[in-house]
Structure formats: structure tokens, C-alpha cells
Protein backbone atom coordinates (compact mmCIF):
# COMPACT_ATOMS: atom_id res chain seq x y z
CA UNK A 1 92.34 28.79 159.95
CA UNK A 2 93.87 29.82 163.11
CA UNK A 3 97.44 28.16 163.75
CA UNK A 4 96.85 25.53 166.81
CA UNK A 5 98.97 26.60 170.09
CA UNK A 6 102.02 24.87 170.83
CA UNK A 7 101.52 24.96 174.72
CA UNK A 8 98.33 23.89 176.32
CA UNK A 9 97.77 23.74 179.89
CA UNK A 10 94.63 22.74 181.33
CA UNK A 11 94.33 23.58 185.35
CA UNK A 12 97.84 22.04 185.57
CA UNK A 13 98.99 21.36 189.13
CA UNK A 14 101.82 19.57 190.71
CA UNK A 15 102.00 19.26 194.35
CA UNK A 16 104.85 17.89 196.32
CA UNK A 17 104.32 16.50 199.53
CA UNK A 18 105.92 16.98 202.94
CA UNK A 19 105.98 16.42 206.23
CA UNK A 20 105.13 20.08 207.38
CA UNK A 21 102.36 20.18 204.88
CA UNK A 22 101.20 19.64 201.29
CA UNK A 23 103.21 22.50 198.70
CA UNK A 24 101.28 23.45 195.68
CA UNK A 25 104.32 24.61 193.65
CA UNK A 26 101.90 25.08 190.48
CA UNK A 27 98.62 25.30 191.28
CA UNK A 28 95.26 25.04 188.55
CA UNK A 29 97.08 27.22 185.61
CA UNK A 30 95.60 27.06 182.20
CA UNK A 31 98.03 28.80 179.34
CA UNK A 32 98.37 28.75 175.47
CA UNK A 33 101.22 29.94 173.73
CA UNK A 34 100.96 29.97 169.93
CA UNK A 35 104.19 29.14 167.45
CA UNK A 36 106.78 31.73 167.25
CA UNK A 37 105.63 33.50 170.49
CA UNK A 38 108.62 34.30 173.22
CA UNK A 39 107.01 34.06 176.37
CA UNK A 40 108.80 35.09 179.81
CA UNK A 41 107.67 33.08 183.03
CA UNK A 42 108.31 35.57 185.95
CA UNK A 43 107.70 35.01 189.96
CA UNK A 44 109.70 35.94 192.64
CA UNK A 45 112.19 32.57 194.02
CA UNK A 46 109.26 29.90 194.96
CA UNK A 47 106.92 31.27 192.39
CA UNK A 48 106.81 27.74 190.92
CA UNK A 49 108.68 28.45 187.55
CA UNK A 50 111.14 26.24 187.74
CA UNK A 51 108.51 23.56 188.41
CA UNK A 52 106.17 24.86 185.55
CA UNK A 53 108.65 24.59 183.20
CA UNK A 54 109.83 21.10 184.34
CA UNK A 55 105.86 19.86 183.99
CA UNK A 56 106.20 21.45 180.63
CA UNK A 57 109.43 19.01 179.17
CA UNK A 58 108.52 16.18 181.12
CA UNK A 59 110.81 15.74 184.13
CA UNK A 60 107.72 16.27 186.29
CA UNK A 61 104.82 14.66 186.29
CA UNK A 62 101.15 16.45 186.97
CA UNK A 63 99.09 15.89 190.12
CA UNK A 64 96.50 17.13 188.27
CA UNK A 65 95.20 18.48 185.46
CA UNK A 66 97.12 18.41 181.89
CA UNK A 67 99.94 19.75 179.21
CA UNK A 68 100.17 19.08 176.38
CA UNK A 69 103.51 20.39 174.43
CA UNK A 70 103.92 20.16 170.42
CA UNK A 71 100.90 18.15 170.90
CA UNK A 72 102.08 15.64 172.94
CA UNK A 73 102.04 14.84 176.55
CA UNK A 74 105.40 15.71 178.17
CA UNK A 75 105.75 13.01 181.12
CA UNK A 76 104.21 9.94 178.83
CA UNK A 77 105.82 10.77 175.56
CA UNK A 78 108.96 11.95 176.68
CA UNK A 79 111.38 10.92 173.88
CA UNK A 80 109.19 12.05 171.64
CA UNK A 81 109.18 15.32 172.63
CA UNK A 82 112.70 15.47 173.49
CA UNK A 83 113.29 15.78 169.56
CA UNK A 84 110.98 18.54 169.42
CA UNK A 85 111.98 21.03 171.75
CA UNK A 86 115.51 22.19 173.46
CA UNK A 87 115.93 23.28 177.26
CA UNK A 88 119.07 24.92 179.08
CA UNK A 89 119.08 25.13 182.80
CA UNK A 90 120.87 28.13 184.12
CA UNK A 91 122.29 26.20 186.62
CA UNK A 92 122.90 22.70 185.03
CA UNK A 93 125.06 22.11 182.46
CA UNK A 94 124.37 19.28 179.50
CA UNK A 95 127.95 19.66 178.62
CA UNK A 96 130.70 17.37 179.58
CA UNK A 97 133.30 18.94 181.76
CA UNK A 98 136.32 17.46 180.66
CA UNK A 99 135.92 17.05 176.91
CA UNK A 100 136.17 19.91 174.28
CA UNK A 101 133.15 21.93 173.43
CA UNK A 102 133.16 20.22 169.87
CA UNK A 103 133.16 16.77 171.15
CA UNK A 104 129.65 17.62 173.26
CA UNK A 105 128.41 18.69 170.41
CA UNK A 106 129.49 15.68 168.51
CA UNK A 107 127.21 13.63 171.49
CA UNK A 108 124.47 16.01 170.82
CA UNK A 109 124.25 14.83 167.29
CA UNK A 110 124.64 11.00 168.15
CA UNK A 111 121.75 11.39 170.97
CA UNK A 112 119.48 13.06 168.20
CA UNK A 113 120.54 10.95 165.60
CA UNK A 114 120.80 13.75 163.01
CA UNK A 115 122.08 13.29 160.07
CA UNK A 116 125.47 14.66 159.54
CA UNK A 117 124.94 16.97 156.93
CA UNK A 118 121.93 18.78 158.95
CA UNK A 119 124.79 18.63 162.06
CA UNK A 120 127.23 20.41 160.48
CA UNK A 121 125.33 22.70 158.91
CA UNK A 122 123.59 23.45 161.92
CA UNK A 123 126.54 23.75 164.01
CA UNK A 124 128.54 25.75 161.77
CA UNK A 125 125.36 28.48 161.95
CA UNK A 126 125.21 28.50 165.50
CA UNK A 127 128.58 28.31 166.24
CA UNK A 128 129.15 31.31 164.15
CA UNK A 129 126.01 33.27 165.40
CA UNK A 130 127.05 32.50 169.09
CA UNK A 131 130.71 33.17 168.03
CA UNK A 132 132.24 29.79 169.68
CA UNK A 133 134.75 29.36 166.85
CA UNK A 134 137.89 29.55 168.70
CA UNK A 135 136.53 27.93 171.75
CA UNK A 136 135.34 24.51 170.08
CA UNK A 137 138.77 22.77 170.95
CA UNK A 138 139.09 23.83 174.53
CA UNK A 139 137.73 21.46 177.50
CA UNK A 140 134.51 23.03 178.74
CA UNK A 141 136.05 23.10 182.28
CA UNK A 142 138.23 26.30 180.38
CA UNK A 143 135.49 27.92 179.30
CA UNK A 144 134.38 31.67 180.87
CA UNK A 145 130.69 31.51 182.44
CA UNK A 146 129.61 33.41 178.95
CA UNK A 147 131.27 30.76 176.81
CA UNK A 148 129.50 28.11 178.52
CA UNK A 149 126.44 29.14 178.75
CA UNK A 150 126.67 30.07 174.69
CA UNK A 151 127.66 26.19 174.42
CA UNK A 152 124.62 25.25 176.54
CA UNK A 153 122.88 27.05 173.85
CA UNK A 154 124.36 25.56 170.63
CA UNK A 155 123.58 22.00 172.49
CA UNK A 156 119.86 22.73 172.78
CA UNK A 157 119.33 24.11 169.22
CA UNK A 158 121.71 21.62 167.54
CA UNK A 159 118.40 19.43 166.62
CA UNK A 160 116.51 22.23 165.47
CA UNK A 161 113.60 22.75 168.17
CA UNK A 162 110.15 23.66 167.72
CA UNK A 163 110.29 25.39 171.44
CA UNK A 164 113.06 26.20 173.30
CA UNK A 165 112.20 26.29 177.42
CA UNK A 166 115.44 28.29 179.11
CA UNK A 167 115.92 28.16 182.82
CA UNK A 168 117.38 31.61 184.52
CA UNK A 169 120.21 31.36 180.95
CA UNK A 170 121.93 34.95 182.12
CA UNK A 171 122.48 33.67 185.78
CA UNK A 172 125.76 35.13 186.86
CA UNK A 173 126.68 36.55 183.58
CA UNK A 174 128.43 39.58 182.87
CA UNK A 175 126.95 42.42 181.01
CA UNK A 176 128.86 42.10 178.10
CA UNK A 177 127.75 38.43 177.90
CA UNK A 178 124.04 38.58 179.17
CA UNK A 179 123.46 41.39 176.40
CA UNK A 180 124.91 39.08 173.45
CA UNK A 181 123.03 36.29 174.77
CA UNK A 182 120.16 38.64 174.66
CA UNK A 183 120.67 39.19 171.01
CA UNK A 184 121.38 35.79 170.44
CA UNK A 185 118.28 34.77 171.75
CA UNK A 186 115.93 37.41 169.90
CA UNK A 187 117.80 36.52 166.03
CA UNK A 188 116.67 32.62 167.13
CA UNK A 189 113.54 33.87 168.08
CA UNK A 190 113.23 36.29 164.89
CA UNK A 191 114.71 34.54 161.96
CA UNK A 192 113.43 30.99 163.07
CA UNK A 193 110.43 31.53 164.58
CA UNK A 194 111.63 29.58 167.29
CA UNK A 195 108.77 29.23 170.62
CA UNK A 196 110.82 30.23 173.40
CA UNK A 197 109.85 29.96 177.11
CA UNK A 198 112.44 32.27 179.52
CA UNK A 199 112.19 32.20 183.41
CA UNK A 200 114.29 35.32 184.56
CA UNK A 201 114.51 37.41 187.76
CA UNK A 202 116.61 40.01 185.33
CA UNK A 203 113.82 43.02 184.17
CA UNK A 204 115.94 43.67 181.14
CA UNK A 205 116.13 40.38 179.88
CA UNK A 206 112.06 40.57 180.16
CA UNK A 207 112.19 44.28 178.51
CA UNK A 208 114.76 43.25 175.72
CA UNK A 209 112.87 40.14 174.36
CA UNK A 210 109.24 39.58 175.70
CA UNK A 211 106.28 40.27 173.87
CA UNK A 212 103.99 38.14 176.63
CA UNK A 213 104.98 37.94 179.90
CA UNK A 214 103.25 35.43 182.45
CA UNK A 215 103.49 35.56 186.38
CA UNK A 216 102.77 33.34 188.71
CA UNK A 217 102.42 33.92 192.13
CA UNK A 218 102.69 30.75 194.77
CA UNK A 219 101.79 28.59 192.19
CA UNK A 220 99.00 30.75 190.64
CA UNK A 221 98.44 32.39 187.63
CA UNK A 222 98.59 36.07 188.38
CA UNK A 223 99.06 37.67 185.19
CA UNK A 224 99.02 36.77 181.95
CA UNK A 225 100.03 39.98 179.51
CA UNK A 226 102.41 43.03 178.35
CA UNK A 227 105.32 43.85 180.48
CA UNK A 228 103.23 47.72 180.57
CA UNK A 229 100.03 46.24 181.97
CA UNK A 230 102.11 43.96 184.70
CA UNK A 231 103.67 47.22 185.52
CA UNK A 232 100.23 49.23 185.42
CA UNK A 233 99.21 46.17 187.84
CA UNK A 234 101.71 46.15 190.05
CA UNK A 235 101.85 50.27 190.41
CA UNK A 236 105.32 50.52 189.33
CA UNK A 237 107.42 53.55 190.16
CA UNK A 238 111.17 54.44 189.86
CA UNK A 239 113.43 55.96 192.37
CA UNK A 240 115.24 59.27 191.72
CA UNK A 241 117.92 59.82 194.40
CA UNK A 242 119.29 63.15 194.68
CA UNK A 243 122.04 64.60 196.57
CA UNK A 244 121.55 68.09 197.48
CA UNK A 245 124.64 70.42 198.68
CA UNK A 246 123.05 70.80 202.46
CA UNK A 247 120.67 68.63 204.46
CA UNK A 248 117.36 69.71 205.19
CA UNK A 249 113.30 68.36 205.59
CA UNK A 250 111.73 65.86 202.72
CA UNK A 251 111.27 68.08 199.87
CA UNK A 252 107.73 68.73 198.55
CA UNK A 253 105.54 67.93 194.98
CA UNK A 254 102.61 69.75 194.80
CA UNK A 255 101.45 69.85 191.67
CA UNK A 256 102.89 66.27 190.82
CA UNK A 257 100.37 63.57 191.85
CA UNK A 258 102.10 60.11 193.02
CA UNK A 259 105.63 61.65 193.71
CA UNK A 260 107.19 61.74 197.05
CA UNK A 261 109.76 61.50 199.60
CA UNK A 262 110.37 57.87 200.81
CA UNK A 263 114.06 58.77 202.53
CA UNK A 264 115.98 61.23 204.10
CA UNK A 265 119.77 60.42 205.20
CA UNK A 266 121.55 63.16 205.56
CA UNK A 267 122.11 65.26 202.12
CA UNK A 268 120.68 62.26 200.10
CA UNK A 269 117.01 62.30 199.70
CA UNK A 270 115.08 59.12 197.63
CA UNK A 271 112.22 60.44 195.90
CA UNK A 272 109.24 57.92 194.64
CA UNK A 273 107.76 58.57 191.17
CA UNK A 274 104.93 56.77 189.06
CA UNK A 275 106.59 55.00 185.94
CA UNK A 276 104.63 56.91 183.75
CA UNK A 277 105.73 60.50 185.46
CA UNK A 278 108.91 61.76 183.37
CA UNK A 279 111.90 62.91 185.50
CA UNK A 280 112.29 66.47 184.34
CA UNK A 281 109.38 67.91 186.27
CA UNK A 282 110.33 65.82 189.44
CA UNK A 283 114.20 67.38 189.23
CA UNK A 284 112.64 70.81 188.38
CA UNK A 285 111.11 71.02 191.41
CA UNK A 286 114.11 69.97 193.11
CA UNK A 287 116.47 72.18 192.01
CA UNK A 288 113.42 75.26 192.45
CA UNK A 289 114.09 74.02 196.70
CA UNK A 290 117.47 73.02 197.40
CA UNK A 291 120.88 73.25 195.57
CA UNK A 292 121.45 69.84 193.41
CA UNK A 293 125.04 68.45 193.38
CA UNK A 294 123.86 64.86 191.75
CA UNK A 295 121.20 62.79 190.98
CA UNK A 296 120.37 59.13 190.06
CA UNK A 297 117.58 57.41 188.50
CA UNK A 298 116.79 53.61 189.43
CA UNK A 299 113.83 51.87 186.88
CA UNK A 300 112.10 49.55 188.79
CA UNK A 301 113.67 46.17 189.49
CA UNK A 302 111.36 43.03 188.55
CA UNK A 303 111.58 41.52 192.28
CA UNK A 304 110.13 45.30 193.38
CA UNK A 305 107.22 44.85 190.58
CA UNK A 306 106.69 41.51 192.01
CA UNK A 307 106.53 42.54 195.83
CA UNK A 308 104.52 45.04 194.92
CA UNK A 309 101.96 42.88 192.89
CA UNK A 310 101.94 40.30 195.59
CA UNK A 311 101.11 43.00 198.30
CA UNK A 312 98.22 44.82 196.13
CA UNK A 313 96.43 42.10 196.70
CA UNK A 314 94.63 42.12 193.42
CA UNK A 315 93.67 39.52 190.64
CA UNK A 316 93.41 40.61 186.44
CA UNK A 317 90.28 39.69 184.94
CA UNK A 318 90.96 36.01 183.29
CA UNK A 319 93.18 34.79 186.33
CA UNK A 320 92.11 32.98 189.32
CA UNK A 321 92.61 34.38 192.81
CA UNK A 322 94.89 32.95 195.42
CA UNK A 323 93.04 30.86 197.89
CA UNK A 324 95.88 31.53 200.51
């Protein structure tokens, strides 16, 4: 018997009215996402995922149509699903500023009402696996950006969620920090089988940890896939810069279909490839017209893939197109 999704929407829409005219931040999308999945929630800023994702715990409430999360209906049965899934905003914090880290956690538990054996157990887990130890007794105002958003973390899993939504989570981390979070976040995902829901305008966060990835696009569904078929969509190419030891005219590609010149300053030309065209031939031909003294490859950058869907114009079978 087929295991019953854990996210249902049903041509969910929430529009927010204005004086200048009627927004439809999410507009008709019907999703499923089955236990265990990990799911990223993509659109360029405006896309509506923030607002999706706030339909989805309950903080919003539909215009029309209907969710229905851990089979329960997010706006109407709030506190009921509040024990069932977890949610850190990038950009709000659930921690209190001027206590220690342990003592938020210590509200966590009273909010939930878990018992105290499953709270320390639970913390003493994800306090190791986030590796908070030392930080527990200092006043979250302390804290480094990574630090905090690791404790933002340990306060939404503290109660054990079937689903875990998460907001823009790597927003103004470091490297060092977004990739442990990153690994963090696929163990939970891994071990647990925890649901998890990431909005993220960072293409490696998407490339390190999504299976699925879903886009919307002014509200609308636009894809619903594989990172590979969003970049198939969206005719994805990377950017090999090269500096040559003299300027001179946009080299040439016969031979190579899709790869080209798109600027010449000076020495430094920027040369276009399709994703799926490996570098060596483009440099090859490079180096066969014009001395090389360094190079650069860029992947493609998820606002790029997003621009570029948004300006092809085009719908994937299953989606509904823009009416814009």
C-alpha cells in the first residue's frame, strides 16, 4: 500500500490585496511530497516561497484552494500541527537574545511539553551532531551567525518533527558554516527520515541535498522535478573566462555547437558553453588561437537558471502556464 503524502496542496492560492492592485503571491499550485522526501522550493525574490511555505505551517491563511500538512489543515489546526513539524526562518530568530543557548532550549521543551527524558536525550544528540557543546552557556546575543543559526536548528528539532520547513537557513553564512549546516541537514534528513522543505537562492545548497526541486514562478508552479531537468529547462550554460596574453577579435568554435563569445574587454574574453559541453574541448580550441595566461570556470548560478527559465517562456508538461 502506497505510503500517503505528507504535503497536499490542492490549487492553493493566497492573494494579498493592495491599493495598486490585487498580488497573487501563490497562485493555483497543487504539490505532494511523500515522508522522508527533501524538497527545495526555488524562485527568484517574489517568487512566492516565503508565502508558500507560510500557507504550509499555518501563519497564512488560503484565499483559495487547500493544504493539508501531516494531515491536518495548517491555519485551523494550528497547535496541532505545531507538534508535528519544526520551521527556522533565515531571518527570524526563535531564540531569546539575552539568555544562554541552553536556557532557549529549556523553553523549547516547556512549550512542547516533552517529557524530560525525551529532552535530554534529544538535546544531547543534536547538540553533539550540530557541535553546540561549548556554546550552550553563552547568551545568544554572543553567538557567531553559524552558531546561531545551528541553535535555530536544535530549537526546531528538539520535539522531534515529522517535517521540517527551513526559510533561506544559510543566509549570510560563511562557507565553513553553510557546508556543516549542509551536512547537518542531509544526516537529519538521512538517518531520520526527516520531510524537509528548503527555500534557497544558494545552487549548492540545492545540488548538495535535493532530490526534488520545485519552482515557482510569480506565484505559479513552473517546475516540479530533478535539479538536471530544471537545468535542461532552463538551457543552462557555464561561463569560461579566459585571459589570453594579447587582445584580439571574439575567438571562434566551429565544430562545438552552443559555445560562444558573449564578451570581449580587452585581453579577457567570456566564453558561453552548454552545461552538458565539457571544458577541455572549449580551452583546446583556445589555446589552438591565442596564447592562454589563465582561465576560470563559473557553473551556473541558480538566479541565472531562473532568469533564464522565466525568459524561455516555456511551461513542463504537468504545470500550469502563467496567465500574465
Amino acid at each position: 500500500m502506497p505510503t500517503p503524502p505528507v504535503i497536499v496542496t490542492r490549487g492553493l492560492t493566497r492573494v494579498f490585496r493592495r491599493t495598486e492592485g490585487d498580488l497573487r503571491a501563490v497562485d493555483d499550485v497543487d504539490l505532494e511530497v511523500t515522508p522522508g522526501e527533501f524538497l527545495g522550493l526555488l524562485g527568484l525574490n517574489g517568487a512566492g516561497k516565503s508565502t508558500a511555505v507560510k500557507l504550509l505551517t499555518g501563519v497564512l491563511v488560503p484565499t483559495a484552494g487547500s493544504a493539508r500538512v501531516c494531515g491536518l489543515e495548517p491555519a485551523a489546526q494550528r497547535r496541532r500541527l505545531a507538534r508535528r513539524i519544526g520551521v527556522v526562518f533565515g531571518q527570524r530568530s526563535a531564540l531569546w537574545w539575552d539568555l544562554p543557548l541552553a536556557d532557549s532550549f529549556t523553553l523549547v521543551h516547556r512549550l512542547y511539553r516533552t517529557t524530560p527524558a525525551h529532552h535530554r536525550a534529544r538535546l544531547d544528540e543534536l547538540v553533539d551532531l550540530l557541535d553546540l557543546g561549548p556554546q550552550l552557556r553563552q547568551p545568544v546575543r554572543s553567538l557567531s551567525l553559524g552558531q546561531r543559526m545551528r541553535g535555530e536548528l536544535v530549537a526546531a528539532m528538539l520535539h522531534d518533527p515529522e517535517v521540517l520547513f527551513l526559510d533561506e537557513p544559510t543566509i549570510g553564512l560563511d562557507v565553513v558554516s553553510r557546508a556543516r549546516l549542509r551536512d547537518v541537514l542531509r544526516d537529519l534528513n538521512a538517518r531520520r527520515a526527516t520531510t524537509i522543505v528548503l527555500t534557497t537562492h544558494d545552487l549548492p545548497d540545492v545540488e548538495a541535498l535535493c532530490r526534488r526541486v520545485v519552482v515557482l514562478d510569480h506565484g505559479r508552479l513552473a517546475h516540479d522535478g530533478t535539479l538536471e531537468g530544471l537545468h535542461r529547462l532552463g538551457r543552462s550554460t557555464r561561463i569560461l573566462s579566459v585571459d589570453l596574453t594579447e587582445a584580439r577579435p571574439a575567438l571562434t568554435f566551429p565544430g562545438l555547437p552552443g559555445v560562444h563569445v558573449v564578451e570581449v574587454t580587452d585581453r579577457v574574453q567570456r566564453i558561453s558553453l552548454p552545461l552538458e559541453q565539457p571544458a577541455a574541448p572549449v580551452i583546446a580550441a583556445v589555446v589552438a588561437q591565442a596564447g592562454l595566461r589563465d582561465l576560470a570556470l563559473q557553473d551556473p548560478t541558480l538566479e541565472g537558471v531562473m532568469h533564464a527559465l522565466h525568459g524561455a517562456g516555456s511551461t513542463p508538461a504537468g504545470s500550469t502556464p502563467d496567465r500574465d
